[in-house]
N, C-alpha and C. Protein backbone atom coordinates (compact mmCIF):
# COMPACT_ATOMS: atom_id res chain seq x y z
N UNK A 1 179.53 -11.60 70.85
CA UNK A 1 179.61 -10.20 70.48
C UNK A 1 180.75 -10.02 69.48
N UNK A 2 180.41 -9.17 68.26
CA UNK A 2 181.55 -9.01 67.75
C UNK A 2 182.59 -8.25 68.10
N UNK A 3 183.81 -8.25 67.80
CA UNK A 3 185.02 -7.74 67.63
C UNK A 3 185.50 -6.84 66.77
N UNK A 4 186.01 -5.64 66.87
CA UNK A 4 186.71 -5.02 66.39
C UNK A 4 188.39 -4.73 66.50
N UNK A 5 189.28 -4.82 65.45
CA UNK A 5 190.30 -4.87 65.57
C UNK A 5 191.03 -2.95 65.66
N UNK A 6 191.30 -2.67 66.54
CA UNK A 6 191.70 -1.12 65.96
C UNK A 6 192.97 -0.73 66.32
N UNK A 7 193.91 -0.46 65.65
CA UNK A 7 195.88 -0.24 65.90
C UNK A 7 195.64 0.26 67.14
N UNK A 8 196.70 0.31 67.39
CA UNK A 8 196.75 0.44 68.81
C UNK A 8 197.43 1.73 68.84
N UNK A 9 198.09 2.52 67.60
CA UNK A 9 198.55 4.07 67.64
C UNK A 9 196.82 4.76 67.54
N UNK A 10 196.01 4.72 66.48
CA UNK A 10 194.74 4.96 67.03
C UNK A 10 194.02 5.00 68.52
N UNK A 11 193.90 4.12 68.99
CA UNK A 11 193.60 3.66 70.41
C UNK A 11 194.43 4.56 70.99
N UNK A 12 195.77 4.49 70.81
CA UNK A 12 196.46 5.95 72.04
C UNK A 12 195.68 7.47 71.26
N UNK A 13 195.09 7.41 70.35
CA UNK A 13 194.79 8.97 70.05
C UNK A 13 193.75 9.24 70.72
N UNK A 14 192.60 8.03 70.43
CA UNK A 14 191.49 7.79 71.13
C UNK A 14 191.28 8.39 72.88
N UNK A 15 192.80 7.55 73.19
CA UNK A 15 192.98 7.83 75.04
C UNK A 15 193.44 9.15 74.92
N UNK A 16 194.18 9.60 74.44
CA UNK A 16 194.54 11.70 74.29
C UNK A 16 193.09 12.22 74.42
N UNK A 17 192.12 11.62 73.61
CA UNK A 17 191.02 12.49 73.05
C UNK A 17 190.02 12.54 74.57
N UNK A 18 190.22 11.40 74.98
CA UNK A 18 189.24 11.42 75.94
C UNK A 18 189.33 12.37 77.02
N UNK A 19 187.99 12.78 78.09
CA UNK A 19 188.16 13.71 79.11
C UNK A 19 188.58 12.21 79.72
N UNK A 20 188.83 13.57 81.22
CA UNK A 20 188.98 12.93 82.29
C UNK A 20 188.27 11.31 82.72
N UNK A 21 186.94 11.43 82.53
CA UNK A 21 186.06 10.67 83.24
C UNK A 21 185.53 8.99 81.98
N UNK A 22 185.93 9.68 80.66
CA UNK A 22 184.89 8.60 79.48
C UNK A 22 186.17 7.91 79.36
N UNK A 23 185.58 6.79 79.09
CA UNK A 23 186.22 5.70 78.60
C UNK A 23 186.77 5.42 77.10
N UNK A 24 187.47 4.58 76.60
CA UNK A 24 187.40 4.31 75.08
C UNK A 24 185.91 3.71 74.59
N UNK A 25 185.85 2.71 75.40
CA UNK A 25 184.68 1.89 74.93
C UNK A 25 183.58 3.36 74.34
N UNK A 26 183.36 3.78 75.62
CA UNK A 26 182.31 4.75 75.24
C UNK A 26 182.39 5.78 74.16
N UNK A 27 183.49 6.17 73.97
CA UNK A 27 184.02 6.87 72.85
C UNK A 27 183.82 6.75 71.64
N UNK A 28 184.23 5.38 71.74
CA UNK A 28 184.06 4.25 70.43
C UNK A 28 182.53 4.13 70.00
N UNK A 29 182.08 3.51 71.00
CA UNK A 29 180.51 3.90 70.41
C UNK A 29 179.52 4.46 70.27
N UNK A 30 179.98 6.16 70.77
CA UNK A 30 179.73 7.34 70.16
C UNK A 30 180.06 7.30 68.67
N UNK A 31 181.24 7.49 68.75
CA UNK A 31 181.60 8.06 67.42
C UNK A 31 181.15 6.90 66.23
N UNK A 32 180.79 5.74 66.21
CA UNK A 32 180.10 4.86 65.83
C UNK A 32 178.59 5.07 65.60
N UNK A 33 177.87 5.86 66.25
CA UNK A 33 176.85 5.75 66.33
C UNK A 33 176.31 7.52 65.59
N UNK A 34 177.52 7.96 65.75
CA UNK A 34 177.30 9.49 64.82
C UNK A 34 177.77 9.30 64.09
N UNK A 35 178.51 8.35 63.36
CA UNK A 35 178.43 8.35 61.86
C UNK A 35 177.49 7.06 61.09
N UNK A 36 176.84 6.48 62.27
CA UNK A 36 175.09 5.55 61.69
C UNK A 36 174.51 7.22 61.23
N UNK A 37 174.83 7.70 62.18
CA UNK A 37 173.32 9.21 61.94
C UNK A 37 173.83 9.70 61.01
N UNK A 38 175.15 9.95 60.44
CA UNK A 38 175.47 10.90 59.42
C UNK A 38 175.34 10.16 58.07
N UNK A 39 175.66 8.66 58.09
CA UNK A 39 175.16 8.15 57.02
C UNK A 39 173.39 7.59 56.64
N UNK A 40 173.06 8.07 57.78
CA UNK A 40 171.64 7.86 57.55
C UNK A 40 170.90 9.15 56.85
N UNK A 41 171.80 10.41 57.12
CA UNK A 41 171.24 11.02 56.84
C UNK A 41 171.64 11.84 55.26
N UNK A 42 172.89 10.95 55.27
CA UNK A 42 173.32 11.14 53.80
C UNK A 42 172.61 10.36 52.89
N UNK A 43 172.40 8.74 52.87
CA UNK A 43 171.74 8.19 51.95
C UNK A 43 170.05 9.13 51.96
N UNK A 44 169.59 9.60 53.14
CA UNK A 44 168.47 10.54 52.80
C UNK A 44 168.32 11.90 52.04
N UNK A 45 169.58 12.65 51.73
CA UNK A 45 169.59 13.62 51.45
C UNK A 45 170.30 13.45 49.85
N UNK A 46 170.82 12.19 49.58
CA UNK A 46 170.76 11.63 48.33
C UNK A 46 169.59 11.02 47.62
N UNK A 47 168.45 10.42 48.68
CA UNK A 47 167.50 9.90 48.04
C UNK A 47 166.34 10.99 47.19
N UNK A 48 166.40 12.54 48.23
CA UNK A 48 165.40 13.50 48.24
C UNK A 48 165.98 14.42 46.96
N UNK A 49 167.51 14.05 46.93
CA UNK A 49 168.25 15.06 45.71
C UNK A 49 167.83 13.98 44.61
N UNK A 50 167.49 12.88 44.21
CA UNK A 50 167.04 11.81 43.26
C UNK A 50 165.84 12.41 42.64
N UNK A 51 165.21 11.68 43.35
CA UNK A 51 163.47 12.71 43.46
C UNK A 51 163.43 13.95 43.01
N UNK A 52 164.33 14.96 43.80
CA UNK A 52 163.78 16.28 42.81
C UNK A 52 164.70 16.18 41.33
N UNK A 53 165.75 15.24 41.46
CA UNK A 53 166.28 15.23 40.05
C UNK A 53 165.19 14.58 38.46
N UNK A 54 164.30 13.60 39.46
CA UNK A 54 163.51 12.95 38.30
C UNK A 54 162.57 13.98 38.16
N UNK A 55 161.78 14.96 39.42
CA UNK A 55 161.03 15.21 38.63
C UNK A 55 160.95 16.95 37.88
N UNK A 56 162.13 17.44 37.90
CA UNK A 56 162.91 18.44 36.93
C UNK A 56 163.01 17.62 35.52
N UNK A 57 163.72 16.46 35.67
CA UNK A 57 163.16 15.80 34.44
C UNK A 57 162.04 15.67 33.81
N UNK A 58 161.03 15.15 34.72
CA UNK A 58 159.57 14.73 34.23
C UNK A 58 159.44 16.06 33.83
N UNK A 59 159.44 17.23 34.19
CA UNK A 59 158.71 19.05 33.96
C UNK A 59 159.50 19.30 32.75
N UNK A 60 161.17 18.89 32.35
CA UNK A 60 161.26 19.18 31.49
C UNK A 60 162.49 20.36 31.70
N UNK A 61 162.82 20.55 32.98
CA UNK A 61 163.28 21.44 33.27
C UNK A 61 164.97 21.30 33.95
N UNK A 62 165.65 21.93 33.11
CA UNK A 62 167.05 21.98 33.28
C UNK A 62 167.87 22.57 34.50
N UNK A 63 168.79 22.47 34.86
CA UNK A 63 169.98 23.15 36.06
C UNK A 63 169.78 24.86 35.72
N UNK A 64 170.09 24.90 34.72
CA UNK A 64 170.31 26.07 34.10
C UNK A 64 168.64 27.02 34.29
N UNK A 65 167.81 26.21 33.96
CA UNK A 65 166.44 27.25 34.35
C UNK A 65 165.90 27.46 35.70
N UNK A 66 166.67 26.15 36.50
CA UNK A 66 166.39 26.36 37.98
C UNK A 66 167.50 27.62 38.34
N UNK A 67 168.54 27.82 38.07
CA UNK A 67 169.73 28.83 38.68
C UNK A 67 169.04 30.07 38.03
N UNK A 68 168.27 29.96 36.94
CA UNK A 68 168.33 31.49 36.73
C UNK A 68 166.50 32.08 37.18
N UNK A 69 165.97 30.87 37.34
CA UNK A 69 164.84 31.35 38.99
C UNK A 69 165.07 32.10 39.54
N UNK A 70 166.07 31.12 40.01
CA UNK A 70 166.92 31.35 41.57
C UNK A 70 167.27 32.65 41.15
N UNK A 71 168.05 33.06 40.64
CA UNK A 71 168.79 34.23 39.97
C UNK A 71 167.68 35.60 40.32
N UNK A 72 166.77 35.38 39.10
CA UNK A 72 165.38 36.23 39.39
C UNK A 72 165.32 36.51 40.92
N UNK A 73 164.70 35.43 41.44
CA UNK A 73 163.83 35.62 42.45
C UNK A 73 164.61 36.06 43.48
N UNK A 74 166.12 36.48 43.27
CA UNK A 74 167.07 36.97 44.33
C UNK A 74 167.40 38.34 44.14
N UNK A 75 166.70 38.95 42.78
CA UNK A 75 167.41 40.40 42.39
C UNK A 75 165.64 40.73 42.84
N UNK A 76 164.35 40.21 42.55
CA UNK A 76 163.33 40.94 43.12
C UNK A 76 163.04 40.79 44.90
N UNK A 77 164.16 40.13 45.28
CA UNK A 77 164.11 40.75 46.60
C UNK A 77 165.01 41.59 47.35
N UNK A 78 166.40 41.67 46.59
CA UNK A 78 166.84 42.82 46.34
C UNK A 78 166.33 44.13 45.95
N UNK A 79 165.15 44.33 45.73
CA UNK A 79 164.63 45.62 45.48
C UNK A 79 163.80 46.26 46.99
């Protein structure tokens, strides 16, 4: 199994942080395992911002004509 090395002033913040009942271990691989999910869900929300970047390209269509859509379509529902 691998090893992780972690200071040991960390590790006492770790033991502050914990309740009563959880352990470090368990702590540890929580917070390990929510930032698998947060980077999973970042390289996804970079891949989907790609995609609509190419195909604003492919249409031809700039930042500037998407904001002022946006723009529009926020003052006719303001009415």
């Amino acid at each position: 199994m691998p090893h992780v090395y972690i200071p040991e002033s960390l590790f006492q913040d770790i033991e502050k942080a914990l309740p009563a009942t959880g352990s470090p271990d368990d702590f540890i691989l929580q917070a390990v395992r929510d930032r698998l999910l947060l980077e999973s869900q970042r390289r996804e929300f970079f891949r989907i911002s790609d995609s609509m970047r190419a195909a604003m390209v492919e249409k031809g269509l700039s930042e500037e004509d998407l904001l002022a859509d946006f723009e529009l379509s926020r003052r006719t529902e303001e009415k």
